[in-house]
C-alpha atoms as a PDB file:
ATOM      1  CA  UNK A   1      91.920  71.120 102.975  1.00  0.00           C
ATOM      2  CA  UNK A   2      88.746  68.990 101.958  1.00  0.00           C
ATOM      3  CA  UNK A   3      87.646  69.121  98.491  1.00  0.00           C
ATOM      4  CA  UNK A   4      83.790  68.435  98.648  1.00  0.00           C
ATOM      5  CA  UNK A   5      82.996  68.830  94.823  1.00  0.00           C
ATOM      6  CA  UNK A   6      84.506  69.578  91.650  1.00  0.00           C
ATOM      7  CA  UNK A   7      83.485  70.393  87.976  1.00  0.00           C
ATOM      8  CA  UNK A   8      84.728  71.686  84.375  1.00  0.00           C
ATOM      9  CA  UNK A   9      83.789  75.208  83.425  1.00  0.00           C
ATOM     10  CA  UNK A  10      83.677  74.889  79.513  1.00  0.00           C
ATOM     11  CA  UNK A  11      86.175  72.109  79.463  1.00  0.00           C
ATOM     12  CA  UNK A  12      89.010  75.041  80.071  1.00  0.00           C
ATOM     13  CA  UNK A  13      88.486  75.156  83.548  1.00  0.00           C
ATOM     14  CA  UNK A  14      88.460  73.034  86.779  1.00  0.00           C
ATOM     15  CA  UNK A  15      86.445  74.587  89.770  1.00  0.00           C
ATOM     16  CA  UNK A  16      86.962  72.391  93.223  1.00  0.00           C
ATOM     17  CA  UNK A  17      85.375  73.428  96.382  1.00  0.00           C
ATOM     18  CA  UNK A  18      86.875  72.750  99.257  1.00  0.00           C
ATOM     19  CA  UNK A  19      86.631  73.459 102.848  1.00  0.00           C
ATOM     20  CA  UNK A  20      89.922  74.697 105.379  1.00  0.00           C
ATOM     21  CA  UNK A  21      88.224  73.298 108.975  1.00  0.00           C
ATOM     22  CA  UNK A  22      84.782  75.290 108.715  1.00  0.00           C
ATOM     23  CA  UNK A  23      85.673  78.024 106.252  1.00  0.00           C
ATOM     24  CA  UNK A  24      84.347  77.321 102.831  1.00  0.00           C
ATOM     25  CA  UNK A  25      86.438  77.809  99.452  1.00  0.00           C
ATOM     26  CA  UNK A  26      87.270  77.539  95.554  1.00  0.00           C
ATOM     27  CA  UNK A  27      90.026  76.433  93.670  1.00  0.00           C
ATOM     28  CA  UNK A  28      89.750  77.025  89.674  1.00  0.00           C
ATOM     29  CA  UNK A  29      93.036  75.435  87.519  1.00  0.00           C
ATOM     30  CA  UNK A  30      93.831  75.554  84.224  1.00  0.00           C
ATOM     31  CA  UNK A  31      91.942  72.257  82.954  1.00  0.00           C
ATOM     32  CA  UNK A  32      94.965  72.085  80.109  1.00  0.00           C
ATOM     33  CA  UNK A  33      97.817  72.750  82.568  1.00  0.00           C
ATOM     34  CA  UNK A  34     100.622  70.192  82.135  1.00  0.00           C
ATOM     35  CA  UNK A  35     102.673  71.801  84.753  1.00  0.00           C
ATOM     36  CA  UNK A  36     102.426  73.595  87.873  1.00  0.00           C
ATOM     37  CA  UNK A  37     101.000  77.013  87.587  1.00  0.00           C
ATOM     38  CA  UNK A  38     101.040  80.266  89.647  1.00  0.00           C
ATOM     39  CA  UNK A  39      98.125  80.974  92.372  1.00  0.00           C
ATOM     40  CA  UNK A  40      96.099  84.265  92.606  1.00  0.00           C
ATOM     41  CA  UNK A  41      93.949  84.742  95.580  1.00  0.00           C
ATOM     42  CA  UNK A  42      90.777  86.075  94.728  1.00  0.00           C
ATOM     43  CA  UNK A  43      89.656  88.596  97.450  1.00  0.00           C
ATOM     44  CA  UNK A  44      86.247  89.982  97.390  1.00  0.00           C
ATOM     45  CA  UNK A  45      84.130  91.964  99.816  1.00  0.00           C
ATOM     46  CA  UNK A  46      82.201  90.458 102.598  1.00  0.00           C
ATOM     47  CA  UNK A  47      79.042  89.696 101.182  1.00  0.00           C
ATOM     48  CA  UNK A  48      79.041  85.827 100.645  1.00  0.00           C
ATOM     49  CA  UNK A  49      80.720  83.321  98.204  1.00  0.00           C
ATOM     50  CA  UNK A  50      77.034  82.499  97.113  1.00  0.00           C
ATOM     51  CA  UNK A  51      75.885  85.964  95.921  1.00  0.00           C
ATOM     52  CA  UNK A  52      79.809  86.946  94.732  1.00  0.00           C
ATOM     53  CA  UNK A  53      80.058  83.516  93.233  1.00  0.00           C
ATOM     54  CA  UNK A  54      78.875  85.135  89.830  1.00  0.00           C
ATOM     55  CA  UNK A  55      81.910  87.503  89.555  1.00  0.00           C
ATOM     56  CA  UNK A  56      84.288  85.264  91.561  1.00  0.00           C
ATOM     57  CA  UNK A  57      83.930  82.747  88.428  1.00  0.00           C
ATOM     58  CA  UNK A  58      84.574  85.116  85.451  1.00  0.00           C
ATOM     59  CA  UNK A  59      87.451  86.739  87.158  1.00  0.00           C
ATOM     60  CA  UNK A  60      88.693  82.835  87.685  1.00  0.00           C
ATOM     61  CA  UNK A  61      87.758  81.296  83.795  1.00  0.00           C
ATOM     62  CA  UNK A  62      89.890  85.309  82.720  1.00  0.00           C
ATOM     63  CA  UNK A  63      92.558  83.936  85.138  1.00  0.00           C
ATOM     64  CA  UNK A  64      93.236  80.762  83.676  1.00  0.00           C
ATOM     65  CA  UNK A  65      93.176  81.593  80.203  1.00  0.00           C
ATOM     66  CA  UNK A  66      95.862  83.510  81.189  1.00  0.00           C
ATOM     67  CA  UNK A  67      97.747  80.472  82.958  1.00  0.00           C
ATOM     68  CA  UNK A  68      97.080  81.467  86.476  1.00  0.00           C
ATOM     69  CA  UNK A  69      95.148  78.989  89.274  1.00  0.00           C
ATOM     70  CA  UNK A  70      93.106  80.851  91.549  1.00  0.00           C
ATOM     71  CA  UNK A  71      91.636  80.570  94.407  1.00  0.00           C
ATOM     72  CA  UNK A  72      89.335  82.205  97.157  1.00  0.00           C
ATOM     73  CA  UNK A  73      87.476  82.014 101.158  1.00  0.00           C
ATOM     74  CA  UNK A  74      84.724  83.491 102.604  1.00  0.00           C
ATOM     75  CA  UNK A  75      85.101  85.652 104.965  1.00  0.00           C
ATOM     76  CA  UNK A  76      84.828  85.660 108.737  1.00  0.00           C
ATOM     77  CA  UNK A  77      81.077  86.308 109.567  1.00  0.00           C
ATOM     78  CA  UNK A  78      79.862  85.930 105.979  1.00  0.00           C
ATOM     79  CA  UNK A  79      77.723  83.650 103.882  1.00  0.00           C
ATOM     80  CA  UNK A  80      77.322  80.556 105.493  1.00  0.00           C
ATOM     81  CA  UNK A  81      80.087  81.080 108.496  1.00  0.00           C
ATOM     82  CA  UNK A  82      78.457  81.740 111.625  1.00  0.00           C
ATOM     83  CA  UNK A  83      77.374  84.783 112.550  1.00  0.00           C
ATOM     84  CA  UNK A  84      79.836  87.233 113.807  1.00  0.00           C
ATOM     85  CA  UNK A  85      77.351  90.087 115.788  1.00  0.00           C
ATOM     86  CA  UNK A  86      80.016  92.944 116.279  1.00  0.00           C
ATOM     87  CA  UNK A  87      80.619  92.769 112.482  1.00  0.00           C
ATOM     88  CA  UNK A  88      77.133  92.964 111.965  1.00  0.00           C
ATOM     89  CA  UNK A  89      76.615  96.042 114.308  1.00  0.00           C
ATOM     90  CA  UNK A  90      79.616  97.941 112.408  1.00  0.00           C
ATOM     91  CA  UNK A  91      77.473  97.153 109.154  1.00  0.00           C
ATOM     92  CA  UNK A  92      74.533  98.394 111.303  1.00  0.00           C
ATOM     93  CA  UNK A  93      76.111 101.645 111.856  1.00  0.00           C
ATOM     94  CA  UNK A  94      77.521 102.151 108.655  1.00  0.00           C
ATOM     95  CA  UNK A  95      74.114 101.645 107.128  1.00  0.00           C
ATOM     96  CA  UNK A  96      72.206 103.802 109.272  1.00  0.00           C
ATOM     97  CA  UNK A  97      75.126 106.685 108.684  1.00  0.00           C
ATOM     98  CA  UNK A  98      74.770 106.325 104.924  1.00  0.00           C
ATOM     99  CA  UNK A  99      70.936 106.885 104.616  1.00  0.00           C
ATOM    100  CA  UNK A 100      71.050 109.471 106.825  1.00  0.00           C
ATOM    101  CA  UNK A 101      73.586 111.524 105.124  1.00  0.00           C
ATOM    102  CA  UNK A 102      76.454 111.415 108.029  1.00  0.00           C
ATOM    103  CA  UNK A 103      79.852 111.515 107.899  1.00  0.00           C
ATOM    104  CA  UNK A 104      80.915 108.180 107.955  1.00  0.00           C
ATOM    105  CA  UNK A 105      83.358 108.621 111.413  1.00  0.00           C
ATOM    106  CA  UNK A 106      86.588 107.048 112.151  1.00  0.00           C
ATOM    107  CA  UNK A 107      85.137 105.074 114.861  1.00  0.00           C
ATOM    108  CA  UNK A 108      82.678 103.052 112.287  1.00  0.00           C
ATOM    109  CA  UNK A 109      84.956 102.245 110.064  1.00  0.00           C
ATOM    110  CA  UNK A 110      87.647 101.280 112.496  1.00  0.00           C
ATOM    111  CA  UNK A 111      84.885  99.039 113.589  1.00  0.00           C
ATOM    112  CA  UNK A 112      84.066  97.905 110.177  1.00  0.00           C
ATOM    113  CA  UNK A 113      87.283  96.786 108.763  1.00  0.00           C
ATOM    114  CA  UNK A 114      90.239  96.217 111.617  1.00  0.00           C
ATOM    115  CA  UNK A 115      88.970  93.350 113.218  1.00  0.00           C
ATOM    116  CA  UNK A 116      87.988  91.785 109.672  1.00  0.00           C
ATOM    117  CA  UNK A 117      91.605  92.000 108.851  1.00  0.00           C
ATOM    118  CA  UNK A 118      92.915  90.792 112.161  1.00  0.00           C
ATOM    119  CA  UNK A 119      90.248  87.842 111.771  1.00  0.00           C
ATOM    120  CA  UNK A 120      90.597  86.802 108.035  1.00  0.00           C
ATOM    121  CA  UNK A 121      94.518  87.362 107.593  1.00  0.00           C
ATOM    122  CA  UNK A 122      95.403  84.716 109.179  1.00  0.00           C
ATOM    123  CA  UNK A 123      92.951  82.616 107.420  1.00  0.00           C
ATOM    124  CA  UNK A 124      93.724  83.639 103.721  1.00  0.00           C
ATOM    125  CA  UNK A 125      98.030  82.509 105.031  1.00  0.00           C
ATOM    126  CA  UNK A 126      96.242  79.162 106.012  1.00  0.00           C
ATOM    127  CA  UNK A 127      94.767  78.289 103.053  1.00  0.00           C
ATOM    128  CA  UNK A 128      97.193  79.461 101.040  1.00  0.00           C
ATOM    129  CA  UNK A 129      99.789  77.009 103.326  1.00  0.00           C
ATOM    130  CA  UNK A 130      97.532  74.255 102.018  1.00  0.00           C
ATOM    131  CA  UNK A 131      96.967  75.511  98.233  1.00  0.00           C
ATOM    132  CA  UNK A 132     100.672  75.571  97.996  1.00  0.00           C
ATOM    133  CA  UNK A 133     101.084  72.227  99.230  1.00  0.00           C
ATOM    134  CA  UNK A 134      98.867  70.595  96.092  1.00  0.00           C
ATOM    135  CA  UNK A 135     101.151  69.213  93.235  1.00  0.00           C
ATOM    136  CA  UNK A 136      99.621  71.375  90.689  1.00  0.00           C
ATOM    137  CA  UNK A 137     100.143  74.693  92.376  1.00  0.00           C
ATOM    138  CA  UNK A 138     103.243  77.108  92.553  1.00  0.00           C
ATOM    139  CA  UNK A 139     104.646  80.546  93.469  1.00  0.00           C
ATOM    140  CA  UNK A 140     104.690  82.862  93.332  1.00  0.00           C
ATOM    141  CA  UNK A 141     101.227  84.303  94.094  1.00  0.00           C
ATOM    142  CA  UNK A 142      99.306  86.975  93.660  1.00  0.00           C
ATOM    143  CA  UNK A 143      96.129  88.738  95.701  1.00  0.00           C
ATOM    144  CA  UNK A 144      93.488  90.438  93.400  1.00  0.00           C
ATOM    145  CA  UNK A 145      90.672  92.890  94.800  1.00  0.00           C
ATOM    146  CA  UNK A 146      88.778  92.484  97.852  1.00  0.00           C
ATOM    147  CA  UNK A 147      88.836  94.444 100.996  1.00  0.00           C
ATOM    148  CA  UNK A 148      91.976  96.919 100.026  1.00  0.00           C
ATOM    149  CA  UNK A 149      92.912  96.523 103.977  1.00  0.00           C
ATOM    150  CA  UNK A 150      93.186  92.843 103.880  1.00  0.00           C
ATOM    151  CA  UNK A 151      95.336  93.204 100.653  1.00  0.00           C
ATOM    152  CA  UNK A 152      97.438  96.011 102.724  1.00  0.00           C
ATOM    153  CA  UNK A 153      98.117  93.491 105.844  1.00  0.00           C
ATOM    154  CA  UNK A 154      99.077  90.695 103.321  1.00  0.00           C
ATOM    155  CA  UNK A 155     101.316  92.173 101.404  1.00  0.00           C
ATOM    156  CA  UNK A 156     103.196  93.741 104.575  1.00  0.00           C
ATOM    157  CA  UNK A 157     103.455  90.131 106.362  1.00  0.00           C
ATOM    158  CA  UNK A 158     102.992  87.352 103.730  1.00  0.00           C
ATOM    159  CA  UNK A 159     106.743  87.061 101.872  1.00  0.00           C
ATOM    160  CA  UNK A 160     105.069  84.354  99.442  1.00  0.00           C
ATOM    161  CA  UNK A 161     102.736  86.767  97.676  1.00  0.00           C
ATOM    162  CA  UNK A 162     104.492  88.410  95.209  1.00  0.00           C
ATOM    163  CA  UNK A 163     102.209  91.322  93.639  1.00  0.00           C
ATOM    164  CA  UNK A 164      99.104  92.329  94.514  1.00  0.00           C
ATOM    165  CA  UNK A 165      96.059  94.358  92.245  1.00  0.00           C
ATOM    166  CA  UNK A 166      94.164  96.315  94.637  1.00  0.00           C
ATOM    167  CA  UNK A 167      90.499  97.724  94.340  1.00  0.00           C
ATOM    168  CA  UNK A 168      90.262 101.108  96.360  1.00  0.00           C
ATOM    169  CA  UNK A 169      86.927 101.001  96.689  1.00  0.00           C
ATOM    170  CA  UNK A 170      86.337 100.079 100.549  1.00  0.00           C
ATOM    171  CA  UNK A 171      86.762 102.501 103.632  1.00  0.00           C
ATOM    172  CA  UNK A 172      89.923 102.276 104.794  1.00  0.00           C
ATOM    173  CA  UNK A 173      91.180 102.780 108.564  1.00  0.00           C
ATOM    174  CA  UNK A 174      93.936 105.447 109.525  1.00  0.00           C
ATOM    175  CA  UNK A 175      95.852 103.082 110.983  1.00  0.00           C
ATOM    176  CA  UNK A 176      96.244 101.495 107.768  1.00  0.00           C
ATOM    177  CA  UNK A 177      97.852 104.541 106.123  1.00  0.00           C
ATOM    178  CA  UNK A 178     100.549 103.449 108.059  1.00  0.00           C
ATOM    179  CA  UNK A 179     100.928  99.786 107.045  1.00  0.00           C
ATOM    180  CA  UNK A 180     100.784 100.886 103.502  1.00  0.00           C
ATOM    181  CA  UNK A 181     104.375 102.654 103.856  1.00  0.00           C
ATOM    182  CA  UNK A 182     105.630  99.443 104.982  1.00  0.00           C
ATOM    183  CA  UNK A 183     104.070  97.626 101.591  1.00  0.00           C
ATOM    184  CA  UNK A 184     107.179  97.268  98.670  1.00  0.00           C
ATOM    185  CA  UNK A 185     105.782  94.622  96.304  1.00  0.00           C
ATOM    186  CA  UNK A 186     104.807  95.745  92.917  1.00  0.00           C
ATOM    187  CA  UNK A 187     101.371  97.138  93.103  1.00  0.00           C
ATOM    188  CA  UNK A 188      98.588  97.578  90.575  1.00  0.00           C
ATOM    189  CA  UNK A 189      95.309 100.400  92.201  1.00  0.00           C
ATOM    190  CA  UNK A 190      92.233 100.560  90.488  1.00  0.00           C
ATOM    191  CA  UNK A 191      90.149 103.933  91.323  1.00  0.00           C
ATOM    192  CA  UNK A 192      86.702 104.318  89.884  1.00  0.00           C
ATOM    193  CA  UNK A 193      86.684 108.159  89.585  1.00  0.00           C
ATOM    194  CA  UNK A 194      82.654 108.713  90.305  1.00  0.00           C
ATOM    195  CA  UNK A 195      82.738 105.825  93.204  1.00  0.00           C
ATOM    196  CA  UNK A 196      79.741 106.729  95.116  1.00  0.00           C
ATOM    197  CA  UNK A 197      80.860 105.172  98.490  1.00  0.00           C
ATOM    198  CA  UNK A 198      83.977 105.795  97.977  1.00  0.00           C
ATOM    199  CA  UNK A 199      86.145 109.036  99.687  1.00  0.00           C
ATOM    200  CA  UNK A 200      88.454 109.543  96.390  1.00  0.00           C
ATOM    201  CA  UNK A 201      90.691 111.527  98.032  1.00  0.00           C
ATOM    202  CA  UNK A 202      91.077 109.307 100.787  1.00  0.00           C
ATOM    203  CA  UNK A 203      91.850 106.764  98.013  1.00  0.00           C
ATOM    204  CA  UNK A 204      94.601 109.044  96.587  1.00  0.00           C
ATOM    205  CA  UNK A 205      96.269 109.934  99.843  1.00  0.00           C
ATOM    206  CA  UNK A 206      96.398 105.999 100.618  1.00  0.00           C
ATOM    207  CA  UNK A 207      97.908 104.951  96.957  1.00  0.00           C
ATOM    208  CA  UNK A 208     100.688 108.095  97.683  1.00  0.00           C
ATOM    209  CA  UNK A 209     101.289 106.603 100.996  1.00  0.00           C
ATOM    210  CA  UNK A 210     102.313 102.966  99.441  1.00  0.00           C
ATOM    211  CA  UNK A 211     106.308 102.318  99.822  1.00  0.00           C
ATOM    212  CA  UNK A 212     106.364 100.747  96.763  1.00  0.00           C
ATOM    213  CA  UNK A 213     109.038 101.280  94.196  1.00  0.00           C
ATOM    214  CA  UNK A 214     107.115 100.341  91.571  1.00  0.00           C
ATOM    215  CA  UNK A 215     103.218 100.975  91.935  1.00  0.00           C
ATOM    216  CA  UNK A 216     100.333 102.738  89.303  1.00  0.00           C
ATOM    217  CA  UNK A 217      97.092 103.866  89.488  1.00  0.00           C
ATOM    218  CA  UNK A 218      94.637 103.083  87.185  1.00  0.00           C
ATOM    219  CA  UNK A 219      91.548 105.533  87.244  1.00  0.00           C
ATOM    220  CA  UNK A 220      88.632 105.580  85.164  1.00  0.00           C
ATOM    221  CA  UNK A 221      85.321 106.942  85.186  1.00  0.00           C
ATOM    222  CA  UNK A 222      82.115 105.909  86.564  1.00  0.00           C
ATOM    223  CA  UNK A 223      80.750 103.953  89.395  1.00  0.00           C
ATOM    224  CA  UNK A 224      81.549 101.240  91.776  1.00  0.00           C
ATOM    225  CA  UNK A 225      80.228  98.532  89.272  1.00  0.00           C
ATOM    226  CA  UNK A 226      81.281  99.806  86.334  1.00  0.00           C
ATOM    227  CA  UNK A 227      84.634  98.983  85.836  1.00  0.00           C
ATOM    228  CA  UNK A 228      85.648  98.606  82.071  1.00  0.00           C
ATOM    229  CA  UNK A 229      86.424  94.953  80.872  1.00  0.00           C
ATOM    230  CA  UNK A 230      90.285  97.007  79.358  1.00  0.00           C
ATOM    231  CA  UNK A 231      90.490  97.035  83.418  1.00  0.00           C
ATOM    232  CA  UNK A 232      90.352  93.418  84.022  1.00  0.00           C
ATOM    233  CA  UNK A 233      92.746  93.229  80.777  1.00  0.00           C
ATOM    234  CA  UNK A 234      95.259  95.686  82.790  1.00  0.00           C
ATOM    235  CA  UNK A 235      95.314  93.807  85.606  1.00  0.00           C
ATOM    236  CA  UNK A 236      95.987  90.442  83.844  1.00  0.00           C
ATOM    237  CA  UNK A 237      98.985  91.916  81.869  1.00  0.00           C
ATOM    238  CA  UNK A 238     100.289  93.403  85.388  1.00  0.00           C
ATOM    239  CA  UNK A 239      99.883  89.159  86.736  1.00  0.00           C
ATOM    240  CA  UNK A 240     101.289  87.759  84.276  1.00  0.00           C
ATOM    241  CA  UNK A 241     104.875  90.406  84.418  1.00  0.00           C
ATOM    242  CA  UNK A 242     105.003  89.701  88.242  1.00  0.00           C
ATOM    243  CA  UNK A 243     104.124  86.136  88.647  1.00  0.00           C
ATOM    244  CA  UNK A 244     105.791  84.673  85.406  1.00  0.00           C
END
């Protein structure tokens, strides 16, 4: 891990970025924090650090108010990484699908998301190998939001993370119905009810499919955007039982 700038957010917040060979990151700490502090990974969908970086930063400064570092890659194929063409075909298809009104089929979004996961999976373990090697990091850790698959394949073969808030709000491959039973780490789902992309029963079916003992589901009206700040409150209150 390189760190290739770094800067206070508000004097309450230090923001590093950092690269892991030739994927680009962030690390934000707690710019008071005497001590080692739990990590949460920040996932976020694959549309580039730049244009997330907005979102990325308020969930980090909410974060480490709360005591938490956190930290987050871009994706395989996104932003700044190379271009990755069979990704961009699946977007292709999913695009032209959408404004034509079709079914969004199995094949599309098996194309879409599984070899994201299989690609970026192993990335998010590396870097956090090296985040948890810094001095002013510790477990355990957390994964917030993002591509719900990615969070399912994490929490099935990463021990380290701990509890993970997931966003269903991304299509989400039949074969990962069946990874979800093998999830058991406390699990927080948000649902926007009136998602338009978003196949709400699907979403239901997957959070009754979790093996989790202990897992809720936190639905509330509107759109894919407009999740209520009491949300982002939830979620924090769910972090800081699991991870402190």
């Amino acid at each position: 891990m390189h760190f290739i700038s770094e800067q206070r957010l508000d004097d309450a917040v230090l923001e590093r970025e950092f690269t892991l060979g030739e994927i680009p990151g962030f690390l934000w700490t707690p710019a008071s924090a005497s001590a080692p502090v739990p990590l949460i990974l920040l996932g976020h969908p694959p549309l580039g650090l730049r244009k997330m970086y907005p979102r990325l930063v308020a969930r980090a400064q909410h974060s480490a108010a709360e005591g938490f570092a956190t930290a987050t890659i871009e994706l395989p194929g996104s932003g700044e990484r190379p271009r990755w063409p069979a990704a961009e075909q699946a977007r292709a298809d999913l695009r032209r699908a959408m404004e034509a009104g079709e079914p969004v089929s199995d094949e599309i979004v098996d194309a879409l998301v599984l070899p994201l996961v299989d690609k970026a999976v192993p990335e998010w373990q590396a870097a956090l190998d090296a985040l948890l090697s810094l001095p002013e990091i510790s477990g355990p850790v957390g994964y917030s939001g993002g591509v719900i698959s990615i969070g399912i394949r994490l929490a099935v073969v990463e021990p380290r993370i701990a509890a993970a808030g997931l966003f269903a709000g991304s299509f989400v491959p039949r074969a990962m119905f069946e990874e979800a039973r093998q999830v058991t780490i406390p699990l927080h789902v948000l649902l926007q009810w009136d998602d338009e992309g978003n196949d709400r029963q699907a979403a239901l079916d997957l959070f009754d499919a979790f093996g989790s003992k202990e897992k809720s589901l936190h639905a509330n009206m509107g759109g894919h955007t407009g999740v209520p700040q009491f949300a982002g409150d939830a979620a924090a209150q769910f972090f800081t039982r699991h991870l402190k």
